[in-house]
Protein backbone atom coordinates (compact mmCIF):
# COMPACT_ATOMS: atom_id res chain seq x y z
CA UNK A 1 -85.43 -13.39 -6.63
CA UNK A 2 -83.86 -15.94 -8.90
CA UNK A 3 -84.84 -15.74 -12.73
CA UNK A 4 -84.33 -19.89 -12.89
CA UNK A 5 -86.67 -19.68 -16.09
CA UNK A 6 -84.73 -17.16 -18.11
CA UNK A 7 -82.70 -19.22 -20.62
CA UNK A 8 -81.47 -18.21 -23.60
CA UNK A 9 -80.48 -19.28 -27.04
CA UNK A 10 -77.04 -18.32 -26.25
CA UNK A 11 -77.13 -20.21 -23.05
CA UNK A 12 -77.52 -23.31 -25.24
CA UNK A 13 -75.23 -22.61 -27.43
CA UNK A 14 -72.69 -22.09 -24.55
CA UNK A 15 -73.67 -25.83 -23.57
CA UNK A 16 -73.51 -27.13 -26.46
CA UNK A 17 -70.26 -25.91 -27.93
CA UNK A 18 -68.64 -26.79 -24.35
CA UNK A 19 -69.72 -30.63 -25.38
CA UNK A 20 -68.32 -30.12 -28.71
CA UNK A 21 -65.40 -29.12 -27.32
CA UNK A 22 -64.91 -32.01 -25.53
CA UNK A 23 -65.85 -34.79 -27.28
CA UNK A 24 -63.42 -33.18 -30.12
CA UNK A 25 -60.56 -32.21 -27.19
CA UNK A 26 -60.44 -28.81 -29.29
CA UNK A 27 -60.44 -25.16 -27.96
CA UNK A 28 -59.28 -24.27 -24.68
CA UNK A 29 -57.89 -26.55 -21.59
CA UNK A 30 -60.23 -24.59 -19.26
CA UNK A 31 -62.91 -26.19 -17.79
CA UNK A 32 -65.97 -23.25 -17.47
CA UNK A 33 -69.43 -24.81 -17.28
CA UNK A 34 -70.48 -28.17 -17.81
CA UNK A 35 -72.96 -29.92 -19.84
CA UNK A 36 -75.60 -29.69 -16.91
CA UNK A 37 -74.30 -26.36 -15.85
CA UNK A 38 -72.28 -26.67 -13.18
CA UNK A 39 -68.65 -24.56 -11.90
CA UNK A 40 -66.10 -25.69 -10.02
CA UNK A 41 -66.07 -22.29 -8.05
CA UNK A 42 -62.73 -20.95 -6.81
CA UNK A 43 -61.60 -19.42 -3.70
CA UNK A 44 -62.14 -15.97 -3.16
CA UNK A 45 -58.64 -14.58 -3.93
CA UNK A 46 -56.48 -12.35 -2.67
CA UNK A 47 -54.63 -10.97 -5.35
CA UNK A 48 -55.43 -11.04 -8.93
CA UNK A 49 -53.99 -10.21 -12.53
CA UNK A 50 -55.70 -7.72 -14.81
CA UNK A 51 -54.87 -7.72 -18.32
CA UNK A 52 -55.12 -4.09 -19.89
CA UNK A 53 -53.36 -2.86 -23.25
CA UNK A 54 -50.09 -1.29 -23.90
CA UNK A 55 -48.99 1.31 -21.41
CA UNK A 56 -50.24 5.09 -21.59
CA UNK A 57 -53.43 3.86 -23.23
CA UNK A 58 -56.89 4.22 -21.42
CA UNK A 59 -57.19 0.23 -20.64
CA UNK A 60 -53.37 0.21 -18.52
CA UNK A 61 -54.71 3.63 -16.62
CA UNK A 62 -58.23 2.28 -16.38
CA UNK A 63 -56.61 -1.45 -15.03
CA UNK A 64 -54.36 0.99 -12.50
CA UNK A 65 -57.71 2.54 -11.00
CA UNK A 66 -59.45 -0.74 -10.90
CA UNK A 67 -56.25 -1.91 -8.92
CA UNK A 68 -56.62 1.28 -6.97
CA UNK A 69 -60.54 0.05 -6.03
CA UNK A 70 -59.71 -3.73 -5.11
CA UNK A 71 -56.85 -2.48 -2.52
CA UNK A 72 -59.15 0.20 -1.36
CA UNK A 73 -62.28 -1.50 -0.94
CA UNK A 74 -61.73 -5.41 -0.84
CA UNK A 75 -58.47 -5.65 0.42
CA UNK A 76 -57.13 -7.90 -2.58
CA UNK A 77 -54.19 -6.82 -4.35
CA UNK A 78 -53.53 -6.89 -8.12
CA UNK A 79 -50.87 -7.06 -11.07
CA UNK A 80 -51.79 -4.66 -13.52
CA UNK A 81 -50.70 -6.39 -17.02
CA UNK A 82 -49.74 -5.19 -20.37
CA UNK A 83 -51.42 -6.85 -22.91
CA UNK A 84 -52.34 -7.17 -26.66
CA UNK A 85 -55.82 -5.68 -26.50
CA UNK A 86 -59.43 -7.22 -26.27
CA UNK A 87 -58.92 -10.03 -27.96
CA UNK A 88 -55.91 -10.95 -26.04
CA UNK A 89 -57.39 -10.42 -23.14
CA UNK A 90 -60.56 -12.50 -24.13
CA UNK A 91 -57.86 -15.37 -24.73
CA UNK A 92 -56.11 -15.05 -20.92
CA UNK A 93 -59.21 -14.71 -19.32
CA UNK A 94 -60.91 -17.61 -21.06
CA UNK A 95 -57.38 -20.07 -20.61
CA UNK A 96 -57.58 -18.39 -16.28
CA UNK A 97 -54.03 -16.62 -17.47
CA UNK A 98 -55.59 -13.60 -16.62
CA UNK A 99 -58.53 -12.98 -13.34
CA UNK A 100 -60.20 -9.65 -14.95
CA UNK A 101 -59.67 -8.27 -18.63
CA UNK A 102 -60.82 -5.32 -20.40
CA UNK A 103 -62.77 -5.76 -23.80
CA UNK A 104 -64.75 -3.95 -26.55
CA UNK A 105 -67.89 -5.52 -27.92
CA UNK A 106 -66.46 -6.94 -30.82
CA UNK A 107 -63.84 -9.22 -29.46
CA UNK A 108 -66.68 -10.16 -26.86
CA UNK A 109 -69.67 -10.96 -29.64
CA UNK A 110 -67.37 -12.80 -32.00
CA UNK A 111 -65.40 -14.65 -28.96
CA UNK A 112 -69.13 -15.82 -27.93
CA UNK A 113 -69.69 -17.37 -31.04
CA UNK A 114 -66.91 -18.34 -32.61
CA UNK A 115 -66.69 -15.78 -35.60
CA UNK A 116 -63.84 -13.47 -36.48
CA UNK A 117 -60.63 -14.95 -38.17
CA UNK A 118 -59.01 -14.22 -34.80
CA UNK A 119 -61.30 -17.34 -33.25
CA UNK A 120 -59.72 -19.94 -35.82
CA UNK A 121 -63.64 -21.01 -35.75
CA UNK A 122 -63.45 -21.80 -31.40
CA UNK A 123 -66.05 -20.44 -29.11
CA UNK A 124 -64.48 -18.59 -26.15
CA UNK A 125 -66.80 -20.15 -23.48
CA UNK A 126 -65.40 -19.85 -20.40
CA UNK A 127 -65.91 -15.72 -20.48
CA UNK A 128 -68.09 -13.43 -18.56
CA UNK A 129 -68.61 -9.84 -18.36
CA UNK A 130 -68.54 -8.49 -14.78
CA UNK A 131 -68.85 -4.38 -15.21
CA UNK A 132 -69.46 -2.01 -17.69
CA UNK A 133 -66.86 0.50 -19.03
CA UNK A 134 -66.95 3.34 -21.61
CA UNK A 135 -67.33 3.63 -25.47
CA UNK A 136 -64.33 3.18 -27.45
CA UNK A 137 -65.08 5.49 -30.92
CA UNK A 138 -63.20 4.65 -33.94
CA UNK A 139 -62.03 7.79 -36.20
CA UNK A 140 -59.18 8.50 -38.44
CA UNK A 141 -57.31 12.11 -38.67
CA UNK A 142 -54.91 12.95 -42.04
CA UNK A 143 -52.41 15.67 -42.07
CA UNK A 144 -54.41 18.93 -43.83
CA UNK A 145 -51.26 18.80 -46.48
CA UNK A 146 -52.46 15.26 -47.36
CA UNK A 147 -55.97 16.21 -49.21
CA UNK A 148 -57.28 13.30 -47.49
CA UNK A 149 -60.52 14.69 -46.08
CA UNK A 150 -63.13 11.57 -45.96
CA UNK A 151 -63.09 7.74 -45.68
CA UNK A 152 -62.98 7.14 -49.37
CA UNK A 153 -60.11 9.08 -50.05
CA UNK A 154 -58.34 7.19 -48.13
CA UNK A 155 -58.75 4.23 -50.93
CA UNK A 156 -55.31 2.82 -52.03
CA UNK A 157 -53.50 4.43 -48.96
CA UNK A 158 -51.34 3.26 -46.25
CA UNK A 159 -53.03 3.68 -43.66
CA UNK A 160 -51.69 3.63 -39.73
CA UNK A 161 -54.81 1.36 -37.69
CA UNK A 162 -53.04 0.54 -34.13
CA UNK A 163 -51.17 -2.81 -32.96
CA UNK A 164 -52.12 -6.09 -33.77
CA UNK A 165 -54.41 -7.77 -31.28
CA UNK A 166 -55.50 -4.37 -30.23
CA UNK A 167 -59.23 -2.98 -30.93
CA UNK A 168 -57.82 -0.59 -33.53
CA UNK A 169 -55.59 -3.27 -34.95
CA UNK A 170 -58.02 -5.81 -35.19
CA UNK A 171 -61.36 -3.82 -36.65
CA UNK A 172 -60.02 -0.76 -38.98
CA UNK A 173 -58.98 -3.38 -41.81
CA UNK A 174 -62.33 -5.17 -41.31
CA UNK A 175 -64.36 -1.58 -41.60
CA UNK A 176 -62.15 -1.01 -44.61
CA UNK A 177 -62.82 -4.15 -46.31
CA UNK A 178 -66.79 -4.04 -45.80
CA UNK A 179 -66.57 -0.46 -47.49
CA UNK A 180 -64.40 -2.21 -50.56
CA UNK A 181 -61.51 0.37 -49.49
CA UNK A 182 -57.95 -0.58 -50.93
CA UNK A 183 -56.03 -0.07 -47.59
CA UNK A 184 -52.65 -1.01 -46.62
CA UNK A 185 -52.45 -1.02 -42.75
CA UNK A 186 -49.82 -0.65 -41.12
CA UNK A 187 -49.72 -1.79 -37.89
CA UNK A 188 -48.04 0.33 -34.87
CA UNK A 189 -48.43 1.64 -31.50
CA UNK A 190 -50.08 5.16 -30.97
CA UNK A 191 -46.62 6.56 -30.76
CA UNK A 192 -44.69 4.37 -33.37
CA UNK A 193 -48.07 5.70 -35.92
CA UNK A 194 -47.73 9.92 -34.77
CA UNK A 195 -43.54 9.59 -35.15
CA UNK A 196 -44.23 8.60 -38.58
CA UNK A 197 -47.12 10.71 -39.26
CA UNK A 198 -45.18 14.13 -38.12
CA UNK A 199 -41.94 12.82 -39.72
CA UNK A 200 -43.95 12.53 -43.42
CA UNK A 201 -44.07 8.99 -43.40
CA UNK A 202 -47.72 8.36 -42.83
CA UNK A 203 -50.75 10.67 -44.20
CA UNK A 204 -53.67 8.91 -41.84
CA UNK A 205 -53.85 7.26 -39.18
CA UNK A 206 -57.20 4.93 -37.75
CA UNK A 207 -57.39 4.90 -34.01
CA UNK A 208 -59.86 3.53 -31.44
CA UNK A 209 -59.76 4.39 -27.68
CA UNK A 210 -61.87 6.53 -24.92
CA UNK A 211 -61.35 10.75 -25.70
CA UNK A 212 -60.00 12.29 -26.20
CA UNK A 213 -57.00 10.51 -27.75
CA UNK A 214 -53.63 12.02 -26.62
CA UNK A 215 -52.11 11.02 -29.61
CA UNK A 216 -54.59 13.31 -31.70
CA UNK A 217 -53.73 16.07 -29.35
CA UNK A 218 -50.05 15.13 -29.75
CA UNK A 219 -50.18 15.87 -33.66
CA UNK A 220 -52.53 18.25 -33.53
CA UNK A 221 -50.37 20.54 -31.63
CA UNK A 222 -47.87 20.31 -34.00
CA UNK A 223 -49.41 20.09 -37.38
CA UNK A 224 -52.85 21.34 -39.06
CA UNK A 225 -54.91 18.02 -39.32
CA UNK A 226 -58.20 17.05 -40.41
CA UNK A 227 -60.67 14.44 -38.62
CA UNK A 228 -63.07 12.49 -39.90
CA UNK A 229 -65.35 9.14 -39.21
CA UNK A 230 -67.87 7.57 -40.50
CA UNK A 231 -71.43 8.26 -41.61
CA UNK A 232 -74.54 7.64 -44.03
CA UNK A 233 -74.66 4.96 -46.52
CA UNK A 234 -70.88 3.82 -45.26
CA UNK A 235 -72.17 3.87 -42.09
CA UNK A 236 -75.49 2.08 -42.57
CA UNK A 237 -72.73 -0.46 -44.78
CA UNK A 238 -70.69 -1.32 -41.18
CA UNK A 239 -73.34 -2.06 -38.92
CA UNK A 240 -75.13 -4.26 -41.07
CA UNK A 241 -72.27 -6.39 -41.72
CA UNK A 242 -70.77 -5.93 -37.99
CA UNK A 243 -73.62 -5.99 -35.32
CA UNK A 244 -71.11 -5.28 -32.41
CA UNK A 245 -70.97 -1.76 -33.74
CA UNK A 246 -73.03 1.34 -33.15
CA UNK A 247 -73.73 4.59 -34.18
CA UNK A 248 -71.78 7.51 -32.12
CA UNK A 249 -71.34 11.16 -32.21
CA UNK A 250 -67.66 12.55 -30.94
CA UNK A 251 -68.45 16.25 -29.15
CA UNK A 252 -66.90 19.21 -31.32
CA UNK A 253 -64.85 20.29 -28.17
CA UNK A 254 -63.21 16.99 -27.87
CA UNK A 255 -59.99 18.57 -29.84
CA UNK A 256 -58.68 22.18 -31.09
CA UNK A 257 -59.17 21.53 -34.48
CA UNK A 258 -62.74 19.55 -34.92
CA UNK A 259 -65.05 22.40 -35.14
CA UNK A 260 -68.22 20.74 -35.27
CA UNK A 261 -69.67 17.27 -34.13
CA UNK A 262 -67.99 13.89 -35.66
CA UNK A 263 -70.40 11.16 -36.52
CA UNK A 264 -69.13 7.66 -36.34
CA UNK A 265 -68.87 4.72 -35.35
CA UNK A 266 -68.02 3.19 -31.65
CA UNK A 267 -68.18 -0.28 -29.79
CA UNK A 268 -68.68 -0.04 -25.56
CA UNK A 269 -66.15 -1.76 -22.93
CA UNK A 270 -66.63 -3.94 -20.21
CA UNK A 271 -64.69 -5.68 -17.63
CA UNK A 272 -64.90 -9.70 -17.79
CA UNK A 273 -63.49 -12.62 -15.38
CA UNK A 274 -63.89 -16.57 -16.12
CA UNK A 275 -66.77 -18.32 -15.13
CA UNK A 276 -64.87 -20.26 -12.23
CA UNK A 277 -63.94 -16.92 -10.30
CA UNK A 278 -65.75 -16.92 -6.67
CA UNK A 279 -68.90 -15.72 -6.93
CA UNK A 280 -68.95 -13.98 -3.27
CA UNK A 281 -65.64 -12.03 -4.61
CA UNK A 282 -67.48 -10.90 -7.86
CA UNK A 283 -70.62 -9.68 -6.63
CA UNK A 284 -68.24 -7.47 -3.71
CA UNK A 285 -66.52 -6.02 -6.81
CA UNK A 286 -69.39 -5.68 -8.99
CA UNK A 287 -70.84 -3.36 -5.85
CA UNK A 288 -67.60 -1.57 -5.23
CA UNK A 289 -66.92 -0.68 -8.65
CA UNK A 290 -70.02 1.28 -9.21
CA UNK A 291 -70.83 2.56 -5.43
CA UNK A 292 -67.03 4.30 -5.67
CA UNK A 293 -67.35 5.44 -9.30
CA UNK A 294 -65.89 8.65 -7.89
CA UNK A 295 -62.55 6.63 -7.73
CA UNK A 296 -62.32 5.68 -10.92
CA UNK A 297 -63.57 9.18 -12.28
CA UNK A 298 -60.06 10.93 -10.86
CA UNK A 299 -58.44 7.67 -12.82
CA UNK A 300 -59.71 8.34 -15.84
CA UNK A 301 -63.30 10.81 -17.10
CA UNK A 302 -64.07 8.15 -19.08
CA UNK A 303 -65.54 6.17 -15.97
CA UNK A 304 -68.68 8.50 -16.05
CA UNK A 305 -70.31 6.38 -18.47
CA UNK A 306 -69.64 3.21 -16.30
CA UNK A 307 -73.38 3.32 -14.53
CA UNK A 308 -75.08 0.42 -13.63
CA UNK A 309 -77.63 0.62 -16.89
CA UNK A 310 -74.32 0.76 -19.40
CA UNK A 311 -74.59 -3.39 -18.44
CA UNK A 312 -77.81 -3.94 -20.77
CA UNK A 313 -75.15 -2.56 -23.55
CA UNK A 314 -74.17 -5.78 -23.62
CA UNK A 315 -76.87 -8.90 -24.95
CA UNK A 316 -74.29 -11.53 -26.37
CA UNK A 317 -71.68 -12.39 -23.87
CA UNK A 318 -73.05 -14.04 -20.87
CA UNK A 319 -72.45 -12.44 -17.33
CA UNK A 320 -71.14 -14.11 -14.33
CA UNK A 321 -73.60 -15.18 -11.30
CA UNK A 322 -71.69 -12.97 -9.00
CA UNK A 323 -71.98 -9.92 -11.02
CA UNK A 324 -76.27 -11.02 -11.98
CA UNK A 325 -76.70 -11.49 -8.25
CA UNK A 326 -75.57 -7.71 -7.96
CA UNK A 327 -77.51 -6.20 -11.04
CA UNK A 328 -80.86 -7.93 -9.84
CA UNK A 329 -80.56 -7.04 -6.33
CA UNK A 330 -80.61 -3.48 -7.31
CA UNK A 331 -83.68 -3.43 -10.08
CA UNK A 332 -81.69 -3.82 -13.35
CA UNK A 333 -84.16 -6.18 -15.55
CA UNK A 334 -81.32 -8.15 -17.50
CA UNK A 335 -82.08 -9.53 -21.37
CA UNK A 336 -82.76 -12.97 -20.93
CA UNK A 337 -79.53 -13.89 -23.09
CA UNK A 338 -77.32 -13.05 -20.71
CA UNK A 339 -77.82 -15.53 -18.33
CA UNK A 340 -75.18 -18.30 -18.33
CA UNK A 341 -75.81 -22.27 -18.09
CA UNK A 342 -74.71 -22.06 -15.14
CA UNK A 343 -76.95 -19.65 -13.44
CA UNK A 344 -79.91 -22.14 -12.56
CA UNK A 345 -77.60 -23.83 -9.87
CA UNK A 346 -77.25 -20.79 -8.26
């Protein structure tokens, strides 16, 4: 049964900024939902684009099993991308450059509503999350020889924190600011940051991806380290001032050398299309993605958190009809905020 009632205050402000948008012919040239609701809905495709990350991280092996999945199971066939990150792929999927993208939270909450420097102030409208993922936790790990043992001593450091555009890239110097840290970042690849590291040139590095991380395991096997996140007052400090954030605890068998449990700080990942892409299509995906989790488990372990429930992780970013019609039909009672404008011409 159709919730036609449940609207939102982020449903209106979806509307609204869309009317901003054009009467100002600012933000993006796609078209998404219109002032009374309505999509122009596509064809159901055959092939599609998926925008990941850089290769050898968990998004481009993730995007490869997804691939795997739509061949399998739908018979549509797919380009598996290299990208910037989340907040590139919020930008391709909300300009149709991209059909599916990978995102954390973050990129997702401040895409929605036009905060984050990245936004230039624009509301990424045209966005909708399809499937949950896994959490992404952020940590940082210094060489033992460093002293650097703790977040704060870290203050007046350069400090590795991913590529630009990237989760990592984009969040570490924000969580360094709110804590009033001195930070230089410098902004790498995983690999670029561990050369350096194990050739002397950089005492910590910042990372955030699904675990384990293989570069931690990659410097870890060749030099003593130390790991450490984020907790207490610091903790309590992030969260207030970043919402999309939320507390996590990283298992003390996740690497050789972290002998007890790491509390810190994570954000979750979910899959997201435009709000033009066929409905029919969607909901078939939405449905094969979780009834052949067992697929995407041999692609990568981190696909054990991607259950049906991990979708009420998300309450900002609206979801698209396709993937709604899916989550109702099988019980999932979905926050009210989450409904798009165009929903109630469904």
């Amino acid at each position: 049964m159709k919730k036609l009632s449940k609207r939102s205050l982020l449903s209106a402000i979806v509307g609204v900024s869309l009317l901003v948008t054009a009467a100002c012919g600012g933000g993006s040239d796609s078209t998404g939902a219109d002032e009374a609701g309505e999509v122009e809905e596509k064809e159901r495709p055959s092939s599609v684009v998926i925008g990941t990350a850089s290769q050898g991280g968990v998004y481009y092996i993730y995007g490869g099993g997804l691939a795997q999945l739509l061949d399998r199971e739908l018979g549509v066939s797919s380009n598996v991308e290299v990208t910037g990150g989340p907040v590139h792929n919020m930008q391709l999927v909300n300009e149709q450059e991209q059909d599916i993208g990978m995102i954390t939270m973050g990129p997702g909450y401040e895409g929605v509503l036009g905060e984050g420097e990245w936004t230039g102030g624009e509301t990424y409208d045209n966005v909708r999350v399809i499937f949950p993922m896994y959490t992404t936790p952020f940590h940082w790990w210094s060489l033992e020889s460093s002293g650097v043992t703790s977040i704060e001593d870290m203050d007046g450091m350069r400090v590795g924190v991913g590529p630009s555009g990237g989760t990592s890239g984009t969040y570490l110097p924000i969580i360094h600011e709110v804590l009033g840290l001195d930070i230089t970042p410098v902004l790498a690849g995983a690999n670029d940051m561990v050369s350096q590291q194990l050739d002397g040139q950089l005492d910590v590095i910042g990372f955030a991806a699904g675990l384990p991380i293989p570069a931690v395991a990659e410097v870890e096997a060749q030099r003593d380290i130390h790991l450490f996140g984020i907790d207490g007052e610091n903790r309590d400090k992030v969260l207030e001032a970043l919402p999309y954030f939320e507390p996590y605890t990283i298992p003390a068998d996740t690497y050789d050398q972290l002998d007890e449990d790491l509390e810190t700080i994570a954000m979750f990942n979910f899959g997201i299309t435009y709000s033009e892409m066929n409905a029919d299509f969607v909901y078939e995906l939405v449905k094969a993605y979780h009834e052949n989790n067992d697929l995407l488990m041999t692609t990568h372990s981190s696909a054990e958190e991607a259950v049906p429930e991990a979708i009420l992780r998300n309450e900002v970013v609206p979801l698209h009809v396709g993937a709604i019609r899916y989550y109702e039909e099988i019980g999932i009672d979905l926050p009210e905020s989450v409904y798009p404008a165009e929903w109630e011409n469904e």
